[in-house]
N, C-alpha and C. Protein backbone atom coordinates (compact mmCIF):
# COMPACT_ATOMS: atom_id res chain seq x y z
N UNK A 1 -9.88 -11.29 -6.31
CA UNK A 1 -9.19 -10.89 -5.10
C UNK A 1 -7.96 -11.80 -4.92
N UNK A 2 -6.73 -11.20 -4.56
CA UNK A 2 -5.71 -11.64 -4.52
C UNK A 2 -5.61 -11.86 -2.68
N UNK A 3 -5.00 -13.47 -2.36
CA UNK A 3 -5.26 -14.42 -1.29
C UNK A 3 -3.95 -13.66 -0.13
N UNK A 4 -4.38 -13.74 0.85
CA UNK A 4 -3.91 -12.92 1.74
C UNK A 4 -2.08 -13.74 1.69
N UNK A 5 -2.66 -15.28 1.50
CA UNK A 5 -1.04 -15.58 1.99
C UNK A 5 -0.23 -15.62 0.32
N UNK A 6 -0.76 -15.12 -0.46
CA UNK A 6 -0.50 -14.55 -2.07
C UNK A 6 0.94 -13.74 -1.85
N UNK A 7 0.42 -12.64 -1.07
CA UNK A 7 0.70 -11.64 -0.84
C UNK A 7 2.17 -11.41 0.36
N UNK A 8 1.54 -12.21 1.29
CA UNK A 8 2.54 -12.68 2.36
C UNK A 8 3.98 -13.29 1.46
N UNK A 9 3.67 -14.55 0.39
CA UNK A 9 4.84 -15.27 0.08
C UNK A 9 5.38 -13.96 -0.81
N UNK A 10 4.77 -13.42 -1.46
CA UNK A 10 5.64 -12.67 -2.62
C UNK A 10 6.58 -11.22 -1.75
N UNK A 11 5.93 -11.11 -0.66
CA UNK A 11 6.77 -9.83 -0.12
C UNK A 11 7.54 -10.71 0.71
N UNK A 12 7.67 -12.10 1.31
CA UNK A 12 9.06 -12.87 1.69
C UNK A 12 10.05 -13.47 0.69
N UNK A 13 9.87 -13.41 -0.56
CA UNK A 13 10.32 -13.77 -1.45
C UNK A 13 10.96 -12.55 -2.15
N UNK A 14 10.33 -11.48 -1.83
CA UNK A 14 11.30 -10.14 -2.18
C UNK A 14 12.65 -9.97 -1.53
N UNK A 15 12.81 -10.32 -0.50
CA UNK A 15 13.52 -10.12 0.41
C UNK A 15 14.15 -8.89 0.61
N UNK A 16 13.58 -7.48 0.91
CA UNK A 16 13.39 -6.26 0.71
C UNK A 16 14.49 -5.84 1.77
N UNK A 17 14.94 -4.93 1.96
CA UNK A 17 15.87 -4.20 2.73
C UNK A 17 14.67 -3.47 3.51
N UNK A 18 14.38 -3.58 4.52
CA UNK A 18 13.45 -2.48 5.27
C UNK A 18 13.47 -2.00 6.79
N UNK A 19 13.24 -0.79 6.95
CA UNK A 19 13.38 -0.44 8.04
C UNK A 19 12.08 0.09 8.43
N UNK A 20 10.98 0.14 8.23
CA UNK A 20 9.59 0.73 8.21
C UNK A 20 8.76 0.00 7.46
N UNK A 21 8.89 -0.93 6.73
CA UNK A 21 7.41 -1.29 6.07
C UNK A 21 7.48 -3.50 6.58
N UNK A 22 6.74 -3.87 6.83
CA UNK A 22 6.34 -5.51 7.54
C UNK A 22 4.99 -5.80 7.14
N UNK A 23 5.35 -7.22 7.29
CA UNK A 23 4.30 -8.20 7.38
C UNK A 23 3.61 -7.68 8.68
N UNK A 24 1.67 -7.37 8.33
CA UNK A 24 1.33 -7.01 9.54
C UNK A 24 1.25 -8.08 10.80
N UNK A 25 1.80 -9.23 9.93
CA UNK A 25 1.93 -10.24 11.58
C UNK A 25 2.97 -10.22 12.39
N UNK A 26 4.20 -9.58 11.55
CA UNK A 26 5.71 -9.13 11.94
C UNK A 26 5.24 -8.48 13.41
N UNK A 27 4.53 -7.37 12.97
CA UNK A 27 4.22 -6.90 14.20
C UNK A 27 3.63 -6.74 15.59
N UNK A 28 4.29 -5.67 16.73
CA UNK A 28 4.06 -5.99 17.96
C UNK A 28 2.42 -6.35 18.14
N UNK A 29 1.78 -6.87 19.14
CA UNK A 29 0.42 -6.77 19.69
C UNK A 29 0.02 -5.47 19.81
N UNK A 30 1.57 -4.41 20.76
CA UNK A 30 0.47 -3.21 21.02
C UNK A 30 0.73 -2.75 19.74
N UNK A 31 1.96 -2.55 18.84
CA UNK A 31 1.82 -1.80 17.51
C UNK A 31 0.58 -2.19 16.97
N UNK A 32 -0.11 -3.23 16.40
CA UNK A 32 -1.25 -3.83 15.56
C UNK A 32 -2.39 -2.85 16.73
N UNK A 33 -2.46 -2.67 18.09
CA UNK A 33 -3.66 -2.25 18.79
C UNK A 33 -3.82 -1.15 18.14
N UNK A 34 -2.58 0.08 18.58
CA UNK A 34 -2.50 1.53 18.57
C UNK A 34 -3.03 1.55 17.00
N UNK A 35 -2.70 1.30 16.08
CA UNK A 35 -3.52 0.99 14.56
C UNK A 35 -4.47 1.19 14.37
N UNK A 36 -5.48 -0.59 15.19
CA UNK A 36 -6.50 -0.56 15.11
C UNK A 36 -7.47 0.71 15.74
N UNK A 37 -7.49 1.09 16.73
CA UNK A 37 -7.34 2.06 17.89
C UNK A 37 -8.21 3.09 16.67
N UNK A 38 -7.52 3.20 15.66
CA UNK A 38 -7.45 4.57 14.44
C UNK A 38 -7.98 4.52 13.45
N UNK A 39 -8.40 3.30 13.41
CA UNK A 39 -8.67 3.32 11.75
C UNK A 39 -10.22 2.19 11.86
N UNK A 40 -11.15 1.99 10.75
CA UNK A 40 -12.05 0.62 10.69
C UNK A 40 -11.85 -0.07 10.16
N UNK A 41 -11.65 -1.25 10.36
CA UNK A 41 -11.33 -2.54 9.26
C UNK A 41 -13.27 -3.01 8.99
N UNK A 42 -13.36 -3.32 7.81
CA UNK A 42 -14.85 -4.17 7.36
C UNK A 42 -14.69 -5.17 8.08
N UNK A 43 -16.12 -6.03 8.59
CA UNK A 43 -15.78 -7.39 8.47
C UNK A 43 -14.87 -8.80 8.43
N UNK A 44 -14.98 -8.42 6.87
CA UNK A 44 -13.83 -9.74 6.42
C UNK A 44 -12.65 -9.32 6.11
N UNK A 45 -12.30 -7.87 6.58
CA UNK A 45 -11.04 -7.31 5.93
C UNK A 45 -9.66 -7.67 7.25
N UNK A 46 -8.90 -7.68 6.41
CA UNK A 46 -7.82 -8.56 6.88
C UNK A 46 -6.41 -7.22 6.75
N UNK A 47 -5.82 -6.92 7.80
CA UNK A 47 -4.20 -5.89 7.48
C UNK A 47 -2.91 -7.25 6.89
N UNK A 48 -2.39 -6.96 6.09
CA UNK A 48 -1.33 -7.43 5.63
C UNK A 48 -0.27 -6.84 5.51
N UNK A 49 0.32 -5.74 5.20
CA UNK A 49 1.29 -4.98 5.27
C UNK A 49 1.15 -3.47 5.54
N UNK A 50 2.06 -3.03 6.23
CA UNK A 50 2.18 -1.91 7.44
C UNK A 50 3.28 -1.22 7.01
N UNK A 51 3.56 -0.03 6.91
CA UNK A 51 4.64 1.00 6.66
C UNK A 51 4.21 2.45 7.47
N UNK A 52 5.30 2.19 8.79
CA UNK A 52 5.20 3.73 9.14
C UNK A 52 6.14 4.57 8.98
N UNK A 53 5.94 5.55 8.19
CA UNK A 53 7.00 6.96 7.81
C UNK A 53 7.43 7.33 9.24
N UNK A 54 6.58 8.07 9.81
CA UNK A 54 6.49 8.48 10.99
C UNK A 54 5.26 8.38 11.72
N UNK A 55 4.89 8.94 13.21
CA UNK A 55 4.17 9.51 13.89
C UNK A 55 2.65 9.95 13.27
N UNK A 56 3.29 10.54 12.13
CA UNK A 56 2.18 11.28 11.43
C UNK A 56 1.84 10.63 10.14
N UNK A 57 2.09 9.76 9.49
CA UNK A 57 2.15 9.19 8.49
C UNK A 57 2.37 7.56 8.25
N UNK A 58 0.99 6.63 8.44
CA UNK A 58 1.44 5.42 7.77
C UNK A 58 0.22 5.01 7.24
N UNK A 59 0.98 3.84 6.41
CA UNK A 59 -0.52 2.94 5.52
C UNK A 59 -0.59 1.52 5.60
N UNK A 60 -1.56 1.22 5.40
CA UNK A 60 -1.29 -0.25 5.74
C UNK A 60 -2.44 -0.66 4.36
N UNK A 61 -1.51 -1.90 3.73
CA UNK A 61 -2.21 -2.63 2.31
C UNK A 61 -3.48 -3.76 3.30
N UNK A 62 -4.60 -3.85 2.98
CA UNK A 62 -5.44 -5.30 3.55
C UNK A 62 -5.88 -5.67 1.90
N UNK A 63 -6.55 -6.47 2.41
CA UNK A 63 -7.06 -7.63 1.40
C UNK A 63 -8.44 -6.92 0.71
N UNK A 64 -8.56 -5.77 0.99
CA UNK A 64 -9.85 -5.36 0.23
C UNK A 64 -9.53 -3.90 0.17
N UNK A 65 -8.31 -3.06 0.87
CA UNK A 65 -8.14 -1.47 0.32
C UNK A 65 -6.82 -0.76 0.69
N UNK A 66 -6.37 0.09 0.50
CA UNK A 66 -5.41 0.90 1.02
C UNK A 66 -5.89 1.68 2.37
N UNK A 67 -5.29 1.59 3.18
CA UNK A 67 -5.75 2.88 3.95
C UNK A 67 -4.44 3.82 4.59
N UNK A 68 -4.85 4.92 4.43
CA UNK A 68 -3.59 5.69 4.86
C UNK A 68 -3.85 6.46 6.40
N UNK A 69 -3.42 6.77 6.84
CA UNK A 69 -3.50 7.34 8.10
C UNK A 69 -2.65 8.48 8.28
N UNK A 70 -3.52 9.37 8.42
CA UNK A 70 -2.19 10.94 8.41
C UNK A 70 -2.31 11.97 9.29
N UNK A 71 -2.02 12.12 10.02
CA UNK A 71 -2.23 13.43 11.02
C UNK A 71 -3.54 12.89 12.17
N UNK A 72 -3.57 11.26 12.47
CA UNK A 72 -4.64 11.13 12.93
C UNK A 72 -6.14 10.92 11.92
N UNK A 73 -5.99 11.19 10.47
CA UNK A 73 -6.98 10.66 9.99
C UNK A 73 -6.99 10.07 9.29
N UNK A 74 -7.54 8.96 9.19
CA UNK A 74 -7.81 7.36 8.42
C UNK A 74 -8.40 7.89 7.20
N UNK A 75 -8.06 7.26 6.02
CA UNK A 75 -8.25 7.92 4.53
C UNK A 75 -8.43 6.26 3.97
N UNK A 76 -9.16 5.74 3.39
CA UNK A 76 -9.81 4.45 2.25
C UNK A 76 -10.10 4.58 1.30
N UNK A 77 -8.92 3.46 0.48
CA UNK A 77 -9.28 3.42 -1.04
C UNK A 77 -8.91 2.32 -1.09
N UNK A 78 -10.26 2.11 -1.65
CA UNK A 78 -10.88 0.86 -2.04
C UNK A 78 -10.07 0.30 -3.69
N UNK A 79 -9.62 -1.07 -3.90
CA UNK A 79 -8.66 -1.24 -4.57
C UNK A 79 -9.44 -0.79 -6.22
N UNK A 80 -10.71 -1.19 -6.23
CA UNK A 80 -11.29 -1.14 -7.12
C UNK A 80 -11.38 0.48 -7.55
N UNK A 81 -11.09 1.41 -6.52
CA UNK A 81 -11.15 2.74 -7.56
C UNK A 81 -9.84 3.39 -7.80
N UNK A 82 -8.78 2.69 -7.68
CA UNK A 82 -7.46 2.67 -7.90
C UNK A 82 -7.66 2.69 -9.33
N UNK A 83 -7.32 3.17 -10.51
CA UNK A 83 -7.55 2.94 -12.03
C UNK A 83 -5.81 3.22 -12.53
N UNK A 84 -5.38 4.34 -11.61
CA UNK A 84 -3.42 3.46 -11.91
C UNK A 84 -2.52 3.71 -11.10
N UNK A 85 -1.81 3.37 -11.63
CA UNK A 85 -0.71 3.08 -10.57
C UNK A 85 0.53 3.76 -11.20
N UNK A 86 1.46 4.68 -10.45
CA UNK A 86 2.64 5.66 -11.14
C UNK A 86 3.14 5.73 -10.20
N UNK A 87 4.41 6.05 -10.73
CA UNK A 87 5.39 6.50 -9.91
C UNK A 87 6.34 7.65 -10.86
N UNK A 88 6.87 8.82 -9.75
CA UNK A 88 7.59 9.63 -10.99
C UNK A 88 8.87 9.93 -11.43
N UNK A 89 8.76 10.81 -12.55
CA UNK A 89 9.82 10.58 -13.16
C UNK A 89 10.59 9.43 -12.99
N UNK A 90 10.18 8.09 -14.02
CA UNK A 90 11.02 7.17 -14.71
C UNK A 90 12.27 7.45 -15.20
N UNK A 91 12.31 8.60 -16.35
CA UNK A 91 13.10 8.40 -16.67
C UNK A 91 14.81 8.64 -15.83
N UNK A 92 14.30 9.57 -14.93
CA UNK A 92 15.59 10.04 -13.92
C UNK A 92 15.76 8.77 -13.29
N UNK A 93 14.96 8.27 -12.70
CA UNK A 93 15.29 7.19 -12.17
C UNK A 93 16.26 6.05 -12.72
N UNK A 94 15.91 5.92 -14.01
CA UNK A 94 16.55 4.91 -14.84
C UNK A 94 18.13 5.35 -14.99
N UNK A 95 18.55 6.76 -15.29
CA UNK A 95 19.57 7.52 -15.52
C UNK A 95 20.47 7.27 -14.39
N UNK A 96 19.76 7.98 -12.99
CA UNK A 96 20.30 8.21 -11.95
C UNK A 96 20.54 6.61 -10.58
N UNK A 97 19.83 5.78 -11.18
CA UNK A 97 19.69 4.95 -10.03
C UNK A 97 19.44 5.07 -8.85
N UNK A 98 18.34 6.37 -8.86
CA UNK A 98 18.20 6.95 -7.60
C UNK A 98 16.57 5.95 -7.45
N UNK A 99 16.57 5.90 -5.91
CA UNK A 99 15.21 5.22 -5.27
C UNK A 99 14.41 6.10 -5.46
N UNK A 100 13.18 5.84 -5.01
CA UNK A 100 12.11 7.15 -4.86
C UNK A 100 11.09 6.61 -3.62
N UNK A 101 10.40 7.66 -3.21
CA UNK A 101 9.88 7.48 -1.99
C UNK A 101 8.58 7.91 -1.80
N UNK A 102 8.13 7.81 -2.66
CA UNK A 102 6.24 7.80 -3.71
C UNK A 102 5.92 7.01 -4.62
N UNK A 103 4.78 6.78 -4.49
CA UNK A 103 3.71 6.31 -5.63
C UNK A 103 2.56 6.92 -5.48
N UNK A 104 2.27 7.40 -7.19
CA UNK A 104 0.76 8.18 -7.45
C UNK A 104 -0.20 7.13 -7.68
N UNK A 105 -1.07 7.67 -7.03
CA UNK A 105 -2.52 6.78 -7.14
C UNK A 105 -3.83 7.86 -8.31
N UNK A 106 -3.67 6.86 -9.40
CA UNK A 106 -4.87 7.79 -10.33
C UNK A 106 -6.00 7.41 -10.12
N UNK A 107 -7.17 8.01 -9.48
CA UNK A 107 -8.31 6.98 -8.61
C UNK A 107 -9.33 7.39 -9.88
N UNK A 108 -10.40 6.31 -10.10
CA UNK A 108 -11.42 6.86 -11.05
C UNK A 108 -12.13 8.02 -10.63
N UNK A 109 -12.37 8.69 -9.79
CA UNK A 109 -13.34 9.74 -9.60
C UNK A 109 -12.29 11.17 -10.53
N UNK A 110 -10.58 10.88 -10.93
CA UNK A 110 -10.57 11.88 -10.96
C UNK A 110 -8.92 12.36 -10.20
N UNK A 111 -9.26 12.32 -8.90
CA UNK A 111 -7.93 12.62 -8.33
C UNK A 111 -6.62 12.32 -8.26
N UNK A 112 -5.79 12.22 -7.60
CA UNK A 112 -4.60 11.45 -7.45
C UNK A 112 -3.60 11.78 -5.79
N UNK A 113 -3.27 10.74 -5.85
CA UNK A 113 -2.82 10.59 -4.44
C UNK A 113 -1.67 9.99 -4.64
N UNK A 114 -0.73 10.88 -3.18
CA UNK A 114 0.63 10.41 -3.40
C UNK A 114 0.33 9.50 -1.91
N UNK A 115 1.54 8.35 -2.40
CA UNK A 115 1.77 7.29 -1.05
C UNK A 115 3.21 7.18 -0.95
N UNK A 116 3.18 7.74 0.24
CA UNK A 116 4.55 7.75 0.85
C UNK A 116 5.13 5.87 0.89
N UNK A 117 6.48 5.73 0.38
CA UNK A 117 7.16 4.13 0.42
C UNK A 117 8.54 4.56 0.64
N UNK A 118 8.87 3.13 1.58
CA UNK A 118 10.43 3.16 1.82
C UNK A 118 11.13 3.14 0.51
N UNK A 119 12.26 3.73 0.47
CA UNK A 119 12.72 3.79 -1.22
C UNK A 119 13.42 2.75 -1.23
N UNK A 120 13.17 1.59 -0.48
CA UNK A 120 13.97 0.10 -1.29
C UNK A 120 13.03 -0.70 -1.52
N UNK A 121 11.43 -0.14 -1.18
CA UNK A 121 10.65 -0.86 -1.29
C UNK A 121 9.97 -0.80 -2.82
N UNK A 122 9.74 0.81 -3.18
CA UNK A 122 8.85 0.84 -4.24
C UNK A 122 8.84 -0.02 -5.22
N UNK A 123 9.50 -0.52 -5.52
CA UNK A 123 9.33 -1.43 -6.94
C UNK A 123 8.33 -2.65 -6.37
N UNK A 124 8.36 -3.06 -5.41
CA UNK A 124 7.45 -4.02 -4.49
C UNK A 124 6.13 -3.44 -4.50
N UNK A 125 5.75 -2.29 -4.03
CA UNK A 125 4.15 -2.09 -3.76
C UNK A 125 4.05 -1.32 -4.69
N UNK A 126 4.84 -0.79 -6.21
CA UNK A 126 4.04 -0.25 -7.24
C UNK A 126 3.52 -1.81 -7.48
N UNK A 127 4.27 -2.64 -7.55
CA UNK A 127 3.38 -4.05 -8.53
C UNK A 127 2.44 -4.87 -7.68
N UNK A 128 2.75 -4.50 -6.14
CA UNK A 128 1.37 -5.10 -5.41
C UNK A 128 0.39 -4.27 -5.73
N UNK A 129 0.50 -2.86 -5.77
CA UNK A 129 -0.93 -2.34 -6.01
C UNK A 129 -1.27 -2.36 -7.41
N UNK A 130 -0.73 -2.78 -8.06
CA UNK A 130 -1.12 -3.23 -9.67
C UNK A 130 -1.99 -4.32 -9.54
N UNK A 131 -1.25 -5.37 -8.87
CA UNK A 131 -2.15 -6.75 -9.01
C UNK A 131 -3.11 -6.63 -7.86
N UNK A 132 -3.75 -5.57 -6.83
CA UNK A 132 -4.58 -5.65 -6.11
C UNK A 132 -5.78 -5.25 -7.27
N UNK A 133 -5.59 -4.16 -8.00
CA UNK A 133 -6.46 -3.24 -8.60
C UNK A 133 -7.36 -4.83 -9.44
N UNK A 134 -8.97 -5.09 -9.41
CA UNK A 134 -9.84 -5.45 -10.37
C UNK A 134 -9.39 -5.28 -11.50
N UNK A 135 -9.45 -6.33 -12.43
CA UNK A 135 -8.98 -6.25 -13.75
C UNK A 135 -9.68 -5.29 -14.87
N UNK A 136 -9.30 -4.77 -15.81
CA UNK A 136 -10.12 -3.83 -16.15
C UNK A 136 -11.00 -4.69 -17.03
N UNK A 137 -12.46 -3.68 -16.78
CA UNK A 137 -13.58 -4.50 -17.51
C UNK A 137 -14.50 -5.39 -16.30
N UNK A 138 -13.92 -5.24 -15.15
CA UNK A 138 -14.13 -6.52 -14.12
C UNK A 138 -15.79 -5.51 -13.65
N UNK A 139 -16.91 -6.45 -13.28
CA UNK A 139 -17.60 -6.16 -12.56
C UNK A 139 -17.34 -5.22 -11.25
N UNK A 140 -16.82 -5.44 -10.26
CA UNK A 140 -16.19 -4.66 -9.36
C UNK A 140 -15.75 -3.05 -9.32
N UNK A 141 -15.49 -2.56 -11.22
CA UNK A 141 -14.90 -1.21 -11.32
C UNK A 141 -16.10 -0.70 -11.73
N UNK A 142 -16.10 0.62 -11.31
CA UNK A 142 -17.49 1.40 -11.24
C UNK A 142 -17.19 2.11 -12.66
């Protein structure tokens, strides 16, 4: 498990252009309530970073899963069934120098999930959710 203030220094050390995605301590008291309000945190689970699209759409990274929140419903994935991490079409990207404003999640059961990101951010939380994911082989991956 990667250490909450791990995580904190490397996204202040990015020094990211953002207008929607923070340190969840950045944020207000009532923003962090209305959140909590919506969603369950475990125990020992801790919010660290927050990105709201809109109204209808945000996620927030903690120290033990993704959770997305969409239309009012709280969605958890757990880092360990994350198995990869994409984002699309590379190669346009590389060509065009265009941002992008997704990342695919290849989960072991099978599926895949898109996560909405600020497009100055992605290059930041494709490689945080790389280094959240259990190493492969790790006890932890089912």
């Amino acid at each position: 498990m990667v250490a909450i203030s791990t995580i904190e220094a490397k996204y202040k050390r990015a020094k990211l252009n953002v207008k929607n995605t923070f340190l969840w301590s950045q944020l207000s008291d009532v923003t962090q309530n209305e959140v909590l309000k919506q969603i369950m945190l475990n125990p020992s689970e801790e919010c660290i970073i927050y990105y709201c699209k809109s109204p209808n759409y945000l996620w927030i990274i903690t120290n033990e899963r993704l959770i997305i929140l969409k239309n009012g419903i709280a969605l958890y994935y757990p880092y360990k069934l994350i198995k990869k991490v994409e984002f699309p079409e590379i190669e346009k990207i590389k060509a065009d120098k265009v941002g992008i404003d997704n990342i695919t999640l290849l989960l072991s059961d099978g599926n895949c999930i898109s996560v909405f990101v600020e497009n100055t951010t992605w290059h930041f939380i494709y490689e945080l959710l790389k280094l959240l994911q259990p190493p492969v082989g790790s006890e932890y991956i089912k």
